[in-house]
Protein backbone atom coordinates (compact mmCIF):
# COMPACT_ATOMS: atom_id res chain seq x y z
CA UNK A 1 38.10 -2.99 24.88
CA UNK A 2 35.74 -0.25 26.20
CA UNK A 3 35.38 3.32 25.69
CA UNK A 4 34.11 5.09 28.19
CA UNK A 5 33.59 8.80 25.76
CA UNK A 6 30.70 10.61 25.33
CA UNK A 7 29.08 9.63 21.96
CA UNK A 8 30.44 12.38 19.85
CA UNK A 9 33.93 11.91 21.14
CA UNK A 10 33.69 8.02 19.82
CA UNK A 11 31.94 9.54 16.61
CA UNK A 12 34.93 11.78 15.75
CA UNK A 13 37.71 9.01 16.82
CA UNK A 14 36.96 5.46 18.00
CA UNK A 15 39.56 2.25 17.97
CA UNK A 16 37.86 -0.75 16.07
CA UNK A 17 36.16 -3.29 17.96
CA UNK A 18 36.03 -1.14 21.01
CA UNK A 19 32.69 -0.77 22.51
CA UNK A 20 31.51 2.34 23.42
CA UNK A 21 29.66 2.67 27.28
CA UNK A 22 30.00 6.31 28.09
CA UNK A 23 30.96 6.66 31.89
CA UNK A 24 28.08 8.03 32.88
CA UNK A 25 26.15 4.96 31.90
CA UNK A 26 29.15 2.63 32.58
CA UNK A 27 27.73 1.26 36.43
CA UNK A 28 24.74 0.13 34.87
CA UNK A 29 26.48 -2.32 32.48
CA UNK A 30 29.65 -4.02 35.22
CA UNK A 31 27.04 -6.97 35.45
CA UNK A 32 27.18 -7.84 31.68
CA UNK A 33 30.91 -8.19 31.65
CA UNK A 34 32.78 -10.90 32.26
CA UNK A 35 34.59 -11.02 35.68
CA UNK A 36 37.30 -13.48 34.37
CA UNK A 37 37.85 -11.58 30.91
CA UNK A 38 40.70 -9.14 30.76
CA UNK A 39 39.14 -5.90 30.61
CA UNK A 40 41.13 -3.07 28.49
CA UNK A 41 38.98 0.83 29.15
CA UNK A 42 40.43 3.73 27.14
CA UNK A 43 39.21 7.62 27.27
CA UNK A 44 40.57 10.85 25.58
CA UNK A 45 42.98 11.83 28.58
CA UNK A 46 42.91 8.56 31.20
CA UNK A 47 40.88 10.29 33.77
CA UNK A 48 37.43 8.45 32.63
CA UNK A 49 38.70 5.35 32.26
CA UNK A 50 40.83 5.28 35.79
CA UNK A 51 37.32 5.72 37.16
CA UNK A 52 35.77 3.13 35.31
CA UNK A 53 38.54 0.63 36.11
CA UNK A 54 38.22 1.82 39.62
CA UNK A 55 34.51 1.16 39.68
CA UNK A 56 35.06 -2.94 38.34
CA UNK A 57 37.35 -3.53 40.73
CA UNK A 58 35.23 -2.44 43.64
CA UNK A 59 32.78 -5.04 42.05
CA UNK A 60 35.45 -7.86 42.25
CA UNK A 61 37.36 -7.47 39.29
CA UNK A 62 41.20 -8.55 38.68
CA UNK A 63 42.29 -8.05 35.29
CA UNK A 64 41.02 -4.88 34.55
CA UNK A 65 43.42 -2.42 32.39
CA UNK A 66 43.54 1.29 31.39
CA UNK A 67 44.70 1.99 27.86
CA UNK A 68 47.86 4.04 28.76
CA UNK A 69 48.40 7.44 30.86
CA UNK A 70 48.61 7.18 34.61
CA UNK A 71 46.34 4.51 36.35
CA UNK A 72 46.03 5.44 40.69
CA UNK A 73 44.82 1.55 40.80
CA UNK A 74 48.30 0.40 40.36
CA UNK A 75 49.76 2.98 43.17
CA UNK A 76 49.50 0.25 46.17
């Protein structure tokens, strides 16, 4: 699991185990995850991590989840 907050968000609120890559940093780091893993991103409202799903599977990958809320990657 990866969350995509800002480092004060994950401060306040974070889910165990999940590893915190703030969007902004997030394109920097697709080439250190696995492309056969299943991915799970969360944010605070779904918007970051629709991006950051959107952005992995440009770069190939399949099983690549949001935690919740809407997701536009499964509107095909």
């Amino acid at each position: 699991m990866i969350d995509v907050r800002e480092p004060h968000e994950y401060r306040i609120a974070s889910i165990p185990g999940a590893k915190l890559i703030p969007l902004g940093e997030f394109p920097k780091h697709v080439g250190e995850f696995n492309p056969d893993a299943d991915i799970v991103i969360h944010c605070r409202s779904g918007m970051r991590s629709a991006k950051a799903c959107s952005i992995l599977r440009q770069a190939g990958f399949q099983n690549v989840r949001k935690l919740g809320g809407w997701d536009p990657g499964l509107e095909r």
